[in-house]
Protein backbone atom coordinates (compact mmCIF):
# COMPACT_ATOMS: atom_id res chain seq x y z
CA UNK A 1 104.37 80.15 96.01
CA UNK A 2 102.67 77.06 94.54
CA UNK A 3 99.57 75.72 93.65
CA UNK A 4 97.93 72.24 94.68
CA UNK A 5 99.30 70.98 91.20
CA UNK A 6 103.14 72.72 92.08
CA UNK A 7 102.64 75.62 89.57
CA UNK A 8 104.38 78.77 89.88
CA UNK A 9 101.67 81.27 91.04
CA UNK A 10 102.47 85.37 91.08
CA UNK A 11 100.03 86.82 93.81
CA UNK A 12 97.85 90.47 92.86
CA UNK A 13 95.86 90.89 95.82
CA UNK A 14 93.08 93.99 96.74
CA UNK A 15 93.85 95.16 100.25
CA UNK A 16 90.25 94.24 101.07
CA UNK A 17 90.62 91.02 99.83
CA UNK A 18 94.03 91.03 102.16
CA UNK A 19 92.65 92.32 105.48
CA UNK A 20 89.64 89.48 105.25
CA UNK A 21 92.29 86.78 104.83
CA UNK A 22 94.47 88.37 107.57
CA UNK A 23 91.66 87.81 110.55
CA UNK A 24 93.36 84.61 111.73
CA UNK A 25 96.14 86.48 112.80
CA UNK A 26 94.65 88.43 115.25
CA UNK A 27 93.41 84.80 117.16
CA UNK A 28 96.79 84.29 118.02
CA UNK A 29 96.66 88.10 120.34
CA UNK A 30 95.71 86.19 123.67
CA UNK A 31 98.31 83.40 122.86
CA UNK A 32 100.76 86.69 122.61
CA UNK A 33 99.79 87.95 125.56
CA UNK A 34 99.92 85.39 128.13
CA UNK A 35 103.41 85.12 126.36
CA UNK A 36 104.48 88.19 127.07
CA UNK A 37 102.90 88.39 130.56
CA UNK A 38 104.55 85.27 131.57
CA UNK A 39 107.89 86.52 130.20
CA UNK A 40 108.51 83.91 127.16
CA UNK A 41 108.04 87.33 124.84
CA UNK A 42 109.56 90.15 125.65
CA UNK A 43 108.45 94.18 124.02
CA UNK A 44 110.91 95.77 122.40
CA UNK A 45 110.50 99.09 124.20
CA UNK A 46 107.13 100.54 126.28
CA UNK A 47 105.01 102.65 123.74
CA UNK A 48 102.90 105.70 124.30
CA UNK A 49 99.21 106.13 125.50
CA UNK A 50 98.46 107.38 122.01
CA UNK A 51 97.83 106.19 118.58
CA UNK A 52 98.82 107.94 115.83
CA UNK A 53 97.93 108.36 112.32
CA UNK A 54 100.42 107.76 108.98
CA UNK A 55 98.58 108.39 105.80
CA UNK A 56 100.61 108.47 102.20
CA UNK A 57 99.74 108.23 98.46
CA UNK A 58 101.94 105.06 98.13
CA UNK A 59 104.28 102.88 99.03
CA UNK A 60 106.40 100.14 97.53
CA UNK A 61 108.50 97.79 98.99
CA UNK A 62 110.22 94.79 98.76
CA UNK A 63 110.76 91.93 101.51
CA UNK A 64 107.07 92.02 102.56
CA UNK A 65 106.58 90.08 106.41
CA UNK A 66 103.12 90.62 108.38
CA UNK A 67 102.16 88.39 111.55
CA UNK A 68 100.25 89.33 115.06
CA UNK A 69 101.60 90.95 117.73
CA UNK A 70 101.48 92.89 121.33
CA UNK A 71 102.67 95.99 122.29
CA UNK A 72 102.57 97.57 125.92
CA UNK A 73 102.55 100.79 127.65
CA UNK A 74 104.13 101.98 130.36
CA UNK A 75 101.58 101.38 132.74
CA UNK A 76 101.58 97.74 131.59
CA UNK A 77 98.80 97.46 129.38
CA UNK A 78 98.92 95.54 126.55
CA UNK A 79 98.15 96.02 123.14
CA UNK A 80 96.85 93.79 120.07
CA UNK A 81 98.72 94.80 116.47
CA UNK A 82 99.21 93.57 113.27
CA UNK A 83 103.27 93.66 112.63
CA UNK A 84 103.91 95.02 109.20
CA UNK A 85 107.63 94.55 108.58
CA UNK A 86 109.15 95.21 105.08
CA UNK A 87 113.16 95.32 104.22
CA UNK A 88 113.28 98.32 101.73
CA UNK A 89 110.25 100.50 101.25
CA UNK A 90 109.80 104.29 99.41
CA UNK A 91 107.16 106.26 100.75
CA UNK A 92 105.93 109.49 98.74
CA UNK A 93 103.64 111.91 100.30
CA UNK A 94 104.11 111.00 103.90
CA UNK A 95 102.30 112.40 106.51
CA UNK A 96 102.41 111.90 110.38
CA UNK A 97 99.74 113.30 112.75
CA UNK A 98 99.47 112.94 116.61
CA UNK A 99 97.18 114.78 118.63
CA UNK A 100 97.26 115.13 121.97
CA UNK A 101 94.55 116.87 125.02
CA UNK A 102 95.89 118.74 127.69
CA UNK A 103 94.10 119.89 130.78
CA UNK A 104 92.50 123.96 130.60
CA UNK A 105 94.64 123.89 126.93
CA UNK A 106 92.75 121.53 124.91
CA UNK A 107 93.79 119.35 121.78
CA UNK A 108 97.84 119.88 120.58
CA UNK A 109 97.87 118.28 116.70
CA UNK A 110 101.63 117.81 115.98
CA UNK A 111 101.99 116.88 112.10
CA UNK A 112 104.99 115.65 110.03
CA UNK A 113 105.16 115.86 105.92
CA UNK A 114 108.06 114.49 104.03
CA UNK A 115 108.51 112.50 100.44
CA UNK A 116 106.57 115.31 98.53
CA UNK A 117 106.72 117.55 95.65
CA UNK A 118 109.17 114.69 93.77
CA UNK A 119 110.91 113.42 96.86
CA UNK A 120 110.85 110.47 98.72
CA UNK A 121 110.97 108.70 101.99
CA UNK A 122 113.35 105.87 102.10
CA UNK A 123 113.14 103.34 104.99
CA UNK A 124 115.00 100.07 105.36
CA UNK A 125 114.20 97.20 108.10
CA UNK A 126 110.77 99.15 108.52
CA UNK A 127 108.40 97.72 111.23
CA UNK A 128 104.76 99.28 111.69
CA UNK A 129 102.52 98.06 114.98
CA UNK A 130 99.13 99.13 113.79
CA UNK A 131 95.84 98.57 114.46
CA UNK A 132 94.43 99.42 111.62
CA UNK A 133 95.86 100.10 107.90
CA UNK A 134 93.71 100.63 104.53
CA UNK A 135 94.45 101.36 100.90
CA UNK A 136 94.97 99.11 97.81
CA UNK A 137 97.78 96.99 97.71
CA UNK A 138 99.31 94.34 95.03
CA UNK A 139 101.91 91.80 96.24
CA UNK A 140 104.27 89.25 94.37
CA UNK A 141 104.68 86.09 95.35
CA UNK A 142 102.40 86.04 98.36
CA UNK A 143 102.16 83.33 101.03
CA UNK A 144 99.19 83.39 102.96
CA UNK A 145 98.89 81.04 106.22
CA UNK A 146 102.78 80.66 106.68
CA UNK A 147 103.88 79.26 110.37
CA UNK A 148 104.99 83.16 111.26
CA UNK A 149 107.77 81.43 112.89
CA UNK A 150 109.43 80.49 109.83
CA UNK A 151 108.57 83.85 107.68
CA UNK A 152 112.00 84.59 105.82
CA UNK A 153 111.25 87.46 102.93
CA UNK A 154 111.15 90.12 105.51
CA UNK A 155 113.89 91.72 107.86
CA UNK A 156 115.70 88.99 109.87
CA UNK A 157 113.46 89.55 112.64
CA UNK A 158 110.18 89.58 111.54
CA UNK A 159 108.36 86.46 112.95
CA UNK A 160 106.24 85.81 115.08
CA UNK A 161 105.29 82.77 117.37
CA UNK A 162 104.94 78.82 116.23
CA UNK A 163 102.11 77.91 114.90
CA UNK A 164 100.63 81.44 114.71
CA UNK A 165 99.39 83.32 111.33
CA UNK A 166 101.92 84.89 109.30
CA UNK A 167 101.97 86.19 106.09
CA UNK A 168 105.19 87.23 103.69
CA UNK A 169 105.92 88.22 99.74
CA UNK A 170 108.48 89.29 97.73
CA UNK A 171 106.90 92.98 96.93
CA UNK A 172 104.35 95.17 98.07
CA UNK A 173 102.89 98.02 96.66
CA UNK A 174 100.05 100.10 98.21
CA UNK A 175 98.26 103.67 96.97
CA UNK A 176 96.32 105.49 99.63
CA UNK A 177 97.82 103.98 102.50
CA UNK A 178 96.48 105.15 105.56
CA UNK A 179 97.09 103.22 109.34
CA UNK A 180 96.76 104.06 112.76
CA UNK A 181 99.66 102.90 115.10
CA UNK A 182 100.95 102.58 118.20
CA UNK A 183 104.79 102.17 116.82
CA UNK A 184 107.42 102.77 113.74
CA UNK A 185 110.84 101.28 113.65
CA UNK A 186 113.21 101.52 111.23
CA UNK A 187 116.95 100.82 110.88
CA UNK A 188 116.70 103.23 108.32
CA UNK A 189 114.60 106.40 108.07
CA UNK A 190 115.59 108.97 105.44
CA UNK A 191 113.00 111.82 105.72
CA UNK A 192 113.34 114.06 102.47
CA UNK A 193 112.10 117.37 102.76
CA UNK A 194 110.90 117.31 106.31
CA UNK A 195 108.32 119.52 106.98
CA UNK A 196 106.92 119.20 110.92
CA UNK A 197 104.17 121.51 112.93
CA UNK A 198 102.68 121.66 116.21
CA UNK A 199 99.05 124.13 116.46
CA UNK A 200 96.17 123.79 118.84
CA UNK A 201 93.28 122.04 117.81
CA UNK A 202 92.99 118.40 115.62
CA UNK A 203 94.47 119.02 112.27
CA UNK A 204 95.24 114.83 111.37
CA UNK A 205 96.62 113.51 108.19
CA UNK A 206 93.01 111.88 107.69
């Protein structure tokens, strides 16, 4: 990335910082979804009713891609995200929580934990729909307000529509990531020392 006088410029950005510049993004959701109502933008697969919650003490990555995006449900319903998509990412201390209310049972938490006690989670071609992700995060060579068309550091198919928001860097690194999602894919998903539960009642990652 370059400055107005063509210096070289390595980006260090706070997440806060981050998530005010990424607002534009989500201007493009109504574009997305008359797209994808009329056809010209197709969802990869029909996601659940329910959001979930990932939480970990960090992540770092390289190949960093983020533009807007729409997911929908089964019952057709459609559903503003921010795409996250990074090529190779470690993740230590993950954790996974769903919960879900049943009729006369009550709340069902399930709960995943892998990448602790030394180990780690390592994802490739990783792609997070989420509507909402905090922590602090420091990037390398960020472009900000890139056509998210033409975004090219991330997996090969992470962009987004013409002329919408898109952001993209070399690196990433975040501590005390926490998001809540609607969907993770990954080409690649090595879970070290899986550790899943299911209990009644809420017991979430945060």
């Amino acid at each position: 990335m370059k400055d107005a006088q063509g210096r070289q410029v390595t980006g260090r950005v706070r997440w806060r910082k981050f998530a005010v510049l990424s607002v534009p993004g989500f201007a493009v959701t109504a574009a997305l979804a008359i797209a994808l109502a009329d056809g010209a933008l197709a969802a990869s697969f029909a996601v659940s009713g329910q959001e979930f919650k990932v939480g970990a003490s960090s992540l770092s990555g390289t190949g960093f891609a983020q533009y807007g995006g729409i997911d929908k449900n089964a019952r057709g319903k459609l559903l503003p995200v921010a795409v996250t998509a990074i090529k190779n990412a470690e993740i230590h201390d993950l954790c996974q929580s769903v919960v879900t209310t049943l009729p006369l049972i009550g709340d069902i938490s399930l709960k995943l934990r892998a990448g602790t006690g030394g180990k780690v989670v390592e994802a490739s071609d990783l792609f997070i729909d989420a509507t909402r992700m905090s922590g602090d995060a420091e990037f390398e060579n960020i472009e900000i307000g890139r056509d998210a068309s033409t975004l090219n550091k991330g997996p090969a198919s992470a962009q987004g529509l013409q002329d919408a928001f898109g952001q993209q860097a070399k690196s990433i690194k975040m501590t005390d990531l926490r998001q809540t999602a609607w969907a993770t894919n990954a080409g690649r998903f090595k879970l070290s020392g899986l550790d899943m539960n299911i209990k009644l009642g809420k017991d979430e990652c945060f």
